[in-house]
N, C-alpha and C. Protein backbone atom coordinates (compact mmCIF):
# COMPACT_ATOMS: atom_id res chain seq x y z
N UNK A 1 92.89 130.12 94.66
CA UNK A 1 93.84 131.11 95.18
C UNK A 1 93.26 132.51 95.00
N UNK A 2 93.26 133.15 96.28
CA UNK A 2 91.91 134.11 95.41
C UNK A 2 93.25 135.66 96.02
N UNK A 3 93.01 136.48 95.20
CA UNK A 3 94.05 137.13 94.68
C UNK A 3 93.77 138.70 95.53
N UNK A 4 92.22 138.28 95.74
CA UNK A 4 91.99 139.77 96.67
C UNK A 4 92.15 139.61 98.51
N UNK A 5 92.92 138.56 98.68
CA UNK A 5 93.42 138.75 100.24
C UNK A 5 93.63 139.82 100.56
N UNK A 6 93.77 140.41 101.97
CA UNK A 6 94.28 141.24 102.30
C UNK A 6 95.50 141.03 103.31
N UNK A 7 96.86 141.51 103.10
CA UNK A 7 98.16 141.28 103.82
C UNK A 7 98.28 142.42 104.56
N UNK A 8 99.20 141.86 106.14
CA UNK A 8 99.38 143.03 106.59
C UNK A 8 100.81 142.62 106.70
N UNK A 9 101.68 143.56 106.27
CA UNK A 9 103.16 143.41 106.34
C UNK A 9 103.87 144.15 107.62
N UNK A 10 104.19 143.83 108.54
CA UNK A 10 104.91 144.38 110.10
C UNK A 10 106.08 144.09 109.68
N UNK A 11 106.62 145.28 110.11
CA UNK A 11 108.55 145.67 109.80
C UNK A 11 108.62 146.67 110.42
N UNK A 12 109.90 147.35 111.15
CA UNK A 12 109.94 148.31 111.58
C UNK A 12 110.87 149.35 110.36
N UNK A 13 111.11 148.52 109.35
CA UNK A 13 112.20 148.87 108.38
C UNK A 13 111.06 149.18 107.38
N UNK A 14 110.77 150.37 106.97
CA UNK A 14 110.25 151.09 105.59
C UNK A 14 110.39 150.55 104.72
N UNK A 15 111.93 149.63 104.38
CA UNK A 15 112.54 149.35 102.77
C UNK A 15 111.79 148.37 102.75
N UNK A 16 111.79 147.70 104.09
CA UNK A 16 111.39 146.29 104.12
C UNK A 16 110.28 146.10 103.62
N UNK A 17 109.42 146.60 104.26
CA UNK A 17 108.00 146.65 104.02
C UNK A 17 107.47 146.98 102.41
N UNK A 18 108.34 147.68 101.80
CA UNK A 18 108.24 148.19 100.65
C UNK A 18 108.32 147.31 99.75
N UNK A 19 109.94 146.29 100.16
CA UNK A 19 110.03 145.29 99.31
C UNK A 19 109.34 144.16 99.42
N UNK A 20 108.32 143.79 100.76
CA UNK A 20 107.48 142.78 100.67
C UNK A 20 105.99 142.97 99.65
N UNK A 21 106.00 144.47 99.81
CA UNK A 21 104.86 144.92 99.61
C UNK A 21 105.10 144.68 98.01
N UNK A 22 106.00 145.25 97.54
CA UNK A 22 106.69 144.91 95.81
C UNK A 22 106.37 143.62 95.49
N UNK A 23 107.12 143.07 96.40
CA UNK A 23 107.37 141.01 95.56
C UNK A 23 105.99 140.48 95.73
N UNK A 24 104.51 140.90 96.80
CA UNK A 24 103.13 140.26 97.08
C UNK A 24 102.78 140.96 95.14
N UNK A 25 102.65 142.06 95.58
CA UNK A 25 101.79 142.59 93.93
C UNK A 25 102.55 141.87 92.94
N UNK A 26 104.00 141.71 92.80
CA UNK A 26 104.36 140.83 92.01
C UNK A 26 103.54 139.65 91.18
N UNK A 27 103.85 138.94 92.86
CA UNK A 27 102.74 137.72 92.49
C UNK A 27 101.09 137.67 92.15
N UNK A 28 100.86 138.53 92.45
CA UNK A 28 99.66 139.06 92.05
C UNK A 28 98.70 139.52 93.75
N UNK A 29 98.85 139.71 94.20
CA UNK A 29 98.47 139.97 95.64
C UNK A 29 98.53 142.03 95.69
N UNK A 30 97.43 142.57 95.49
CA UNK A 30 97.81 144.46 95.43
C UNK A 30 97.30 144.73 96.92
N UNK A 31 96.65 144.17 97.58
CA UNK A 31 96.35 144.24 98.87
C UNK A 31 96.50 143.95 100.25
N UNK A 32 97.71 144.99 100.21
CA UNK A 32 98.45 145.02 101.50
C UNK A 32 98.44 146.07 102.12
N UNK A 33 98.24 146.38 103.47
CA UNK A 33 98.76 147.41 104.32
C UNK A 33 100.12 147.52 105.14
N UNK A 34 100.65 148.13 105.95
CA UNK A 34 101.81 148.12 106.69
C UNK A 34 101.56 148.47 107.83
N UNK A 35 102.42 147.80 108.80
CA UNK A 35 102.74 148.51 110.17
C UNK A 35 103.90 148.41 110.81
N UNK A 36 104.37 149.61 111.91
CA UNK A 36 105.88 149.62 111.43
C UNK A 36 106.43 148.74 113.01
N UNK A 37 105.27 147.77 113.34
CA UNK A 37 105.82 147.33 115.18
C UNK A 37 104.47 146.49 115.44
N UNK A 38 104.68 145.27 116.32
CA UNK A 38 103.55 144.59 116.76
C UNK A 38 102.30 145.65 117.60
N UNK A 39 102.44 146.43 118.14
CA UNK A 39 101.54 147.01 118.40
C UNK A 39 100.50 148.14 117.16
N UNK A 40 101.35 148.61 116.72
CA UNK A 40 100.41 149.12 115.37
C UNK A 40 99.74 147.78 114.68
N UNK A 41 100.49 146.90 114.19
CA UNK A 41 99.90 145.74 113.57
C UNK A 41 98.56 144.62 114.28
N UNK A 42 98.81 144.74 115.62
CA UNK A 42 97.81 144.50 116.25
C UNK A 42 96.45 144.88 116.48
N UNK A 43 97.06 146.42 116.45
CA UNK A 43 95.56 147.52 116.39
C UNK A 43 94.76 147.60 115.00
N UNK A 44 95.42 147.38 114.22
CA UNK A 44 95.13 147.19 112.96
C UNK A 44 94.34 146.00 112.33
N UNK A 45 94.48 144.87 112.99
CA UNK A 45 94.18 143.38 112.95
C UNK A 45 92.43 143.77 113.53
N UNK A 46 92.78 144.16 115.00
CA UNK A 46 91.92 144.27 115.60
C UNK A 46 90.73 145.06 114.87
N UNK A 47 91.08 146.48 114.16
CA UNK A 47 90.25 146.86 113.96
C UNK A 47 89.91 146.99 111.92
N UNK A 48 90.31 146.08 111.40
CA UNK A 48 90.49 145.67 110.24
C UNK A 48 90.16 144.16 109.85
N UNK A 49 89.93 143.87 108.42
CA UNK A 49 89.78 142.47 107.90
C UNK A 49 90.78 141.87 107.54
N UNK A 50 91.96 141.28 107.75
CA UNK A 50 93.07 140.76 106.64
C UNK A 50 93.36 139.27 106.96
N UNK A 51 93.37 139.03 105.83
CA UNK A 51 93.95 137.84 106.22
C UNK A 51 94.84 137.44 105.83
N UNK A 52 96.00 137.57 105.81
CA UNK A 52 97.07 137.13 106.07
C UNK A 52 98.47 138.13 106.82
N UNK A 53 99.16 137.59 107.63
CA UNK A 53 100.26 138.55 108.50
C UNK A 53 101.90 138.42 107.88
N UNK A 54 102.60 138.97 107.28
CA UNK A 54 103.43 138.59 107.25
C UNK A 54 104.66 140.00 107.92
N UNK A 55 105.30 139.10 108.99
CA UNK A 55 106.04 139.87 110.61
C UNK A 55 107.62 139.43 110.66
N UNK A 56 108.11 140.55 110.45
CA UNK A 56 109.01 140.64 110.73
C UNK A 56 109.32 140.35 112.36
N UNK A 57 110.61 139.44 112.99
CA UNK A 57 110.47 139.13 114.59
C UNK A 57 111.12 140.26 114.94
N UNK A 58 112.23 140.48 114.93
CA UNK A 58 112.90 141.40 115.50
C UNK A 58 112.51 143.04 115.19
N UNK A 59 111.39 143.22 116.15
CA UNK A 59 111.02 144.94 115.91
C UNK A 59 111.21 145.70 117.79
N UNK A 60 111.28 146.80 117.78
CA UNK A 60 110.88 147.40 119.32
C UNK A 60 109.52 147.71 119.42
N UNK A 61 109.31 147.76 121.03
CA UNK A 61 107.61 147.80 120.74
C UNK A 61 107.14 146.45 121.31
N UNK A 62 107.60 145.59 120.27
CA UNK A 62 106.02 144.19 120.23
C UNK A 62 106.86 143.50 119.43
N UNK A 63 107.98 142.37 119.62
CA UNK A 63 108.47 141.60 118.43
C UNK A 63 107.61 141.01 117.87
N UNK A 64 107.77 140.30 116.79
CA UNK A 64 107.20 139.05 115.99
C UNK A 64 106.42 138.09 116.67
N UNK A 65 107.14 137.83 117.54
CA UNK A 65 106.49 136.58 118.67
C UNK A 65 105.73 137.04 119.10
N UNK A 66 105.84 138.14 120.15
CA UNK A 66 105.13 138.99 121.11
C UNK A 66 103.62 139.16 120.24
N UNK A 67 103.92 139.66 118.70
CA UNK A 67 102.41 139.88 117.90
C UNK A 67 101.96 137.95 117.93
N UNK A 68 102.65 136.88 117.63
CA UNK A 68 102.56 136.06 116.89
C UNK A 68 101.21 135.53 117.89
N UNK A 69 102.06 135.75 119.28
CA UNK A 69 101.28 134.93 120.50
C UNK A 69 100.11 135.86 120.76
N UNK A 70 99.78 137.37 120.76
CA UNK A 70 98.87 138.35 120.87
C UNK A 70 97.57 137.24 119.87
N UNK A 71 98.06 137.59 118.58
CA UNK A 71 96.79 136.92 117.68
C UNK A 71 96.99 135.44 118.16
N UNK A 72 97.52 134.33 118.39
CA UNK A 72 96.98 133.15 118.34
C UNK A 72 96.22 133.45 119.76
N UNK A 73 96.45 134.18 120.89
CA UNK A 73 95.01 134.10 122.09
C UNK A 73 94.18 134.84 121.82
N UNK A 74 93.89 135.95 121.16
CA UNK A 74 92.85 136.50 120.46
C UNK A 74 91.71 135.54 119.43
N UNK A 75 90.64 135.16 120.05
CA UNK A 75 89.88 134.10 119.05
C UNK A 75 89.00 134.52 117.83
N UNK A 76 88.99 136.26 117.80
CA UNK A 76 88.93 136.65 116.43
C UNK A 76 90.16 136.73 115.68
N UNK A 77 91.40 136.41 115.83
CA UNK A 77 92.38 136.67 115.02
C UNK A 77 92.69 135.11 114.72
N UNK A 78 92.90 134.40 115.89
CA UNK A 78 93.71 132.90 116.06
C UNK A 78 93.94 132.55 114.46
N UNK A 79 92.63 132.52 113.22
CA UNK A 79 92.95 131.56 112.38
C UNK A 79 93.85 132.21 111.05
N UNK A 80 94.04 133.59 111.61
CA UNK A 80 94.86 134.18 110.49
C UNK A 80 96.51 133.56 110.02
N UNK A 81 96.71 133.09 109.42
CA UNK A 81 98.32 132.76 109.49
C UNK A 81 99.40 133.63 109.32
N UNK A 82 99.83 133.62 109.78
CA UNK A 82 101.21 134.81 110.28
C UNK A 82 102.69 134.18 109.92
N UNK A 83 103.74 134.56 108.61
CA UNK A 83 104.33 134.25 108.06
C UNK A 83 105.53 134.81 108.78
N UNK A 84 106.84 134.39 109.15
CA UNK A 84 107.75 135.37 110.12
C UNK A 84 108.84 135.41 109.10
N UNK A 85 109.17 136.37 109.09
CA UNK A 85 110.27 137.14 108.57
C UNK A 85 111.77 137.27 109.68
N UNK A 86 112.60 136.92 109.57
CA UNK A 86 113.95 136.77 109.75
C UNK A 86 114.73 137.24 109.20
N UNK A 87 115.84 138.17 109.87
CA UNK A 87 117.51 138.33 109.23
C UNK A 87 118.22 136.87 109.44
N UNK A 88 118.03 136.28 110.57
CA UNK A 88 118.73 135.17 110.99
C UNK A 88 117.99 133.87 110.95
N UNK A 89 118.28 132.66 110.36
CA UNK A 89 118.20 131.75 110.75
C UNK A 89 118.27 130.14 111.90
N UNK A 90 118.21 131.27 113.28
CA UNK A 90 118.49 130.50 114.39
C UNK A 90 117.17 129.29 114.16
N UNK A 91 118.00 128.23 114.37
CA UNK A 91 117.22 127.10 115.02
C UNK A 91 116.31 127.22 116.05
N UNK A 92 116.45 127.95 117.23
CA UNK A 92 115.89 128.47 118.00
C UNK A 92 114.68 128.85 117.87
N UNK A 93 114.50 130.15 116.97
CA UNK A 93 113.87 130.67 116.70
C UNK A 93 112.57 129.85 115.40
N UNK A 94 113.09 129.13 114.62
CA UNK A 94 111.93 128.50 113.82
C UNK A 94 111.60 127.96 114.73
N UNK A 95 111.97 126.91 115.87
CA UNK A 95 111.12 126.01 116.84
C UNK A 95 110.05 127.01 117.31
N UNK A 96 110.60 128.13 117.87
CA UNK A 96 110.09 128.64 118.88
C UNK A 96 108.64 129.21 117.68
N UNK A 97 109.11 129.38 116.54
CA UNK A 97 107.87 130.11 115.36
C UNK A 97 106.76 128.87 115.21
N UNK A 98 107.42 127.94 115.05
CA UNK A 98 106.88 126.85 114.89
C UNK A 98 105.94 126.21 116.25
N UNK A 99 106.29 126.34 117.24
CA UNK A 99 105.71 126.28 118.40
C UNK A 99 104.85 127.23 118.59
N UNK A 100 105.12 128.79 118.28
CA UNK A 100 103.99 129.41 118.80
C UNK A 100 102.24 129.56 118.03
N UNK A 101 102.83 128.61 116.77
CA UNK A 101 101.32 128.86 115.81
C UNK A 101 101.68 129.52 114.59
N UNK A 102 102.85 130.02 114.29
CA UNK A 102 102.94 130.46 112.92
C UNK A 102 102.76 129.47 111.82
N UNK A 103 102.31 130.22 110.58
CA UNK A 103 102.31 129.16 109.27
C UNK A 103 103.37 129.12 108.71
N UNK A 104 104.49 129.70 109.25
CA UNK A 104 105.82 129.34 107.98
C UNK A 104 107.00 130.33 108.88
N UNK A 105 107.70 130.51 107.83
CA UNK A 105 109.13 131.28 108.26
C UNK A 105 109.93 131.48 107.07
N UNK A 106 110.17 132.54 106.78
CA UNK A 106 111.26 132.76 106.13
C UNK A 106 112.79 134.07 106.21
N UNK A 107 114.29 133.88 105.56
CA UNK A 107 114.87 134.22 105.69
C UNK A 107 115.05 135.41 105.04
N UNK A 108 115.48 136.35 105.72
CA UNK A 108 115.63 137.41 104.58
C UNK A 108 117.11 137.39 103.85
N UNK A 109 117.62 137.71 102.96
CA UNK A 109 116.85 138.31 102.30
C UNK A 109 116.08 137.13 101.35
N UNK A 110 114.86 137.44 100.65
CA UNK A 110 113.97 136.03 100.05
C UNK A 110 114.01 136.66 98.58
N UNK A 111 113.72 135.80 97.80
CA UNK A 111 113.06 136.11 96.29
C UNK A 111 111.86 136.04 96.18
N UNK A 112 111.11 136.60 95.07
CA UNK A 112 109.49 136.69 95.08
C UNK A 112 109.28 135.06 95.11
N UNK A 113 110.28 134.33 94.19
CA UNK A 113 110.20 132.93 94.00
C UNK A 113 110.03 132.11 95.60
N UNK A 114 110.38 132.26 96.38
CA UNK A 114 110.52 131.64 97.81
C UNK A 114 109.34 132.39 98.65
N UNK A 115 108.90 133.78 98.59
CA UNK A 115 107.71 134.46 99.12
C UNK A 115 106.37 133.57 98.69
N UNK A 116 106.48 133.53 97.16
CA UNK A 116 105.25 132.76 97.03
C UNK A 116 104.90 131.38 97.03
N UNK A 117 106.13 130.57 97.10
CA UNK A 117 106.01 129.23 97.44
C UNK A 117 105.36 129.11 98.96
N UNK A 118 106.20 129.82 99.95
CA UNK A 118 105.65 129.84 101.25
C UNK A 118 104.23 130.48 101.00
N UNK A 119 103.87 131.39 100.56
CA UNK A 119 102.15 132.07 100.95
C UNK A 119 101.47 130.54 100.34
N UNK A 120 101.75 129.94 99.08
CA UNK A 120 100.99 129.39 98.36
C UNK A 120 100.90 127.94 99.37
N UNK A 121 101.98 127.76 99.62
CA UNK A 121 101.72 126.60 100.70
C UNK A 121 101.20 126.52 102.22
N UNK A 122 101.12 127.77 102.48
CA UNK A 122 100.15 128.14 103.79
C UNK A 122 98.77 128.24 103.17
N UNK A 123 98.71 128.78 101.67
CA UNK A 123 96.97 128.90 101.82
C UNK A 123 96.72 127.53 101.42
N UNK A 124 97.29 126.54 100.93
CA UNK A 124 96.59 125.19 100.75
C UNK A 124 96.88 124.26 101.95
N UNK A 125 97.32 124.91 102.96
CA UNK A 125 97.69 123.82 104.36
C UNK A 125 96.27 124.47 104.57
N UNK A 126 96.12 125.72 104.92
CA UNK A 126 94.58 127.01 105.42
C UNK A 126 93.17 125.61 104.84
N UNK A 127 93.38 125.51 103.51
CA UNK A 127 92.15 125.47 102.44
C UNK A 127 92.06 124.00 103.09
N UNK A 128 93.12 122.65 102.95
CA UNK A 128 92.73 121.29 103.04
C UNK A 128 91.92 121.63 104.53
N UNK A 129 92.50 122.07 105.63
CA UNK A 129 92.23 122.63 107.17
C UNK A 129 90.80 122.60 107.29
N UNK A 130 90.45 124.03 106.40
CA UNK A 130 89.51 124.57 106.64
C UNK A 130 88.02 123.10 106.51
């Protein structure tokens, strides 16, 4: 589990971002950036190393999806996993997360306890994969 990843946290919400950015260093993760919409977060991908996304869906701009599907046809981005962030738990919507290539999903509001179960189980789905 190697601790110097780099996260990019997409929210259009400041707090949000703040508090993802809080509960990653928590767990031991200090390397994160922000962006406040799929298009900043994209440009950022593009012109940056990170690996891992964790996206809020509902932003203006570029939702969640809109970024989710950008990086999975991009074949320098495709293998990054992209974690989605939710107010709501529509059924809908995990299919549709789940369908488009994301590694996970979670509800807000989360505990650090539920943040890192999901990262920790995307990087060992990533690691057996790889």
């Amino acid at each position: 589990m190697s601790t110097d990843m780099k996260f990019l946290i997409v929210d259009d919400f400041s707090t949000m971002r703040r508090i993802v950015r809080g509960l990653l260093k928590e767990i031991g993760y200090n390397n994160a950036e922000e962006a406040e919409d799929g298009v900043e977060a994209l440009n950022m991908l593009k012109n940056g190393k990170f690996d891992f996304v964790v996206s809020d869906i509902n932003m203006p701009n570029m939702t969640g999806f809109e970024l989710l599907k950008a990086i999975k046809e991009d074949a320098s981005l495709k293998h990054l996993p992209v974690l989605m962030v939710t107010a709501e738990a529509r059924k809908e919507d995990i299919v549709l997360a789940a369908q488009s290539g994301a590694a996970g999903y979670i509800v807000k509001p989360f505990t650090k306890a539920t943040l890192e179960e999901k990262v920790q189980k995307i990087m060992q789905k990533l690691a057996a994969a790889a």
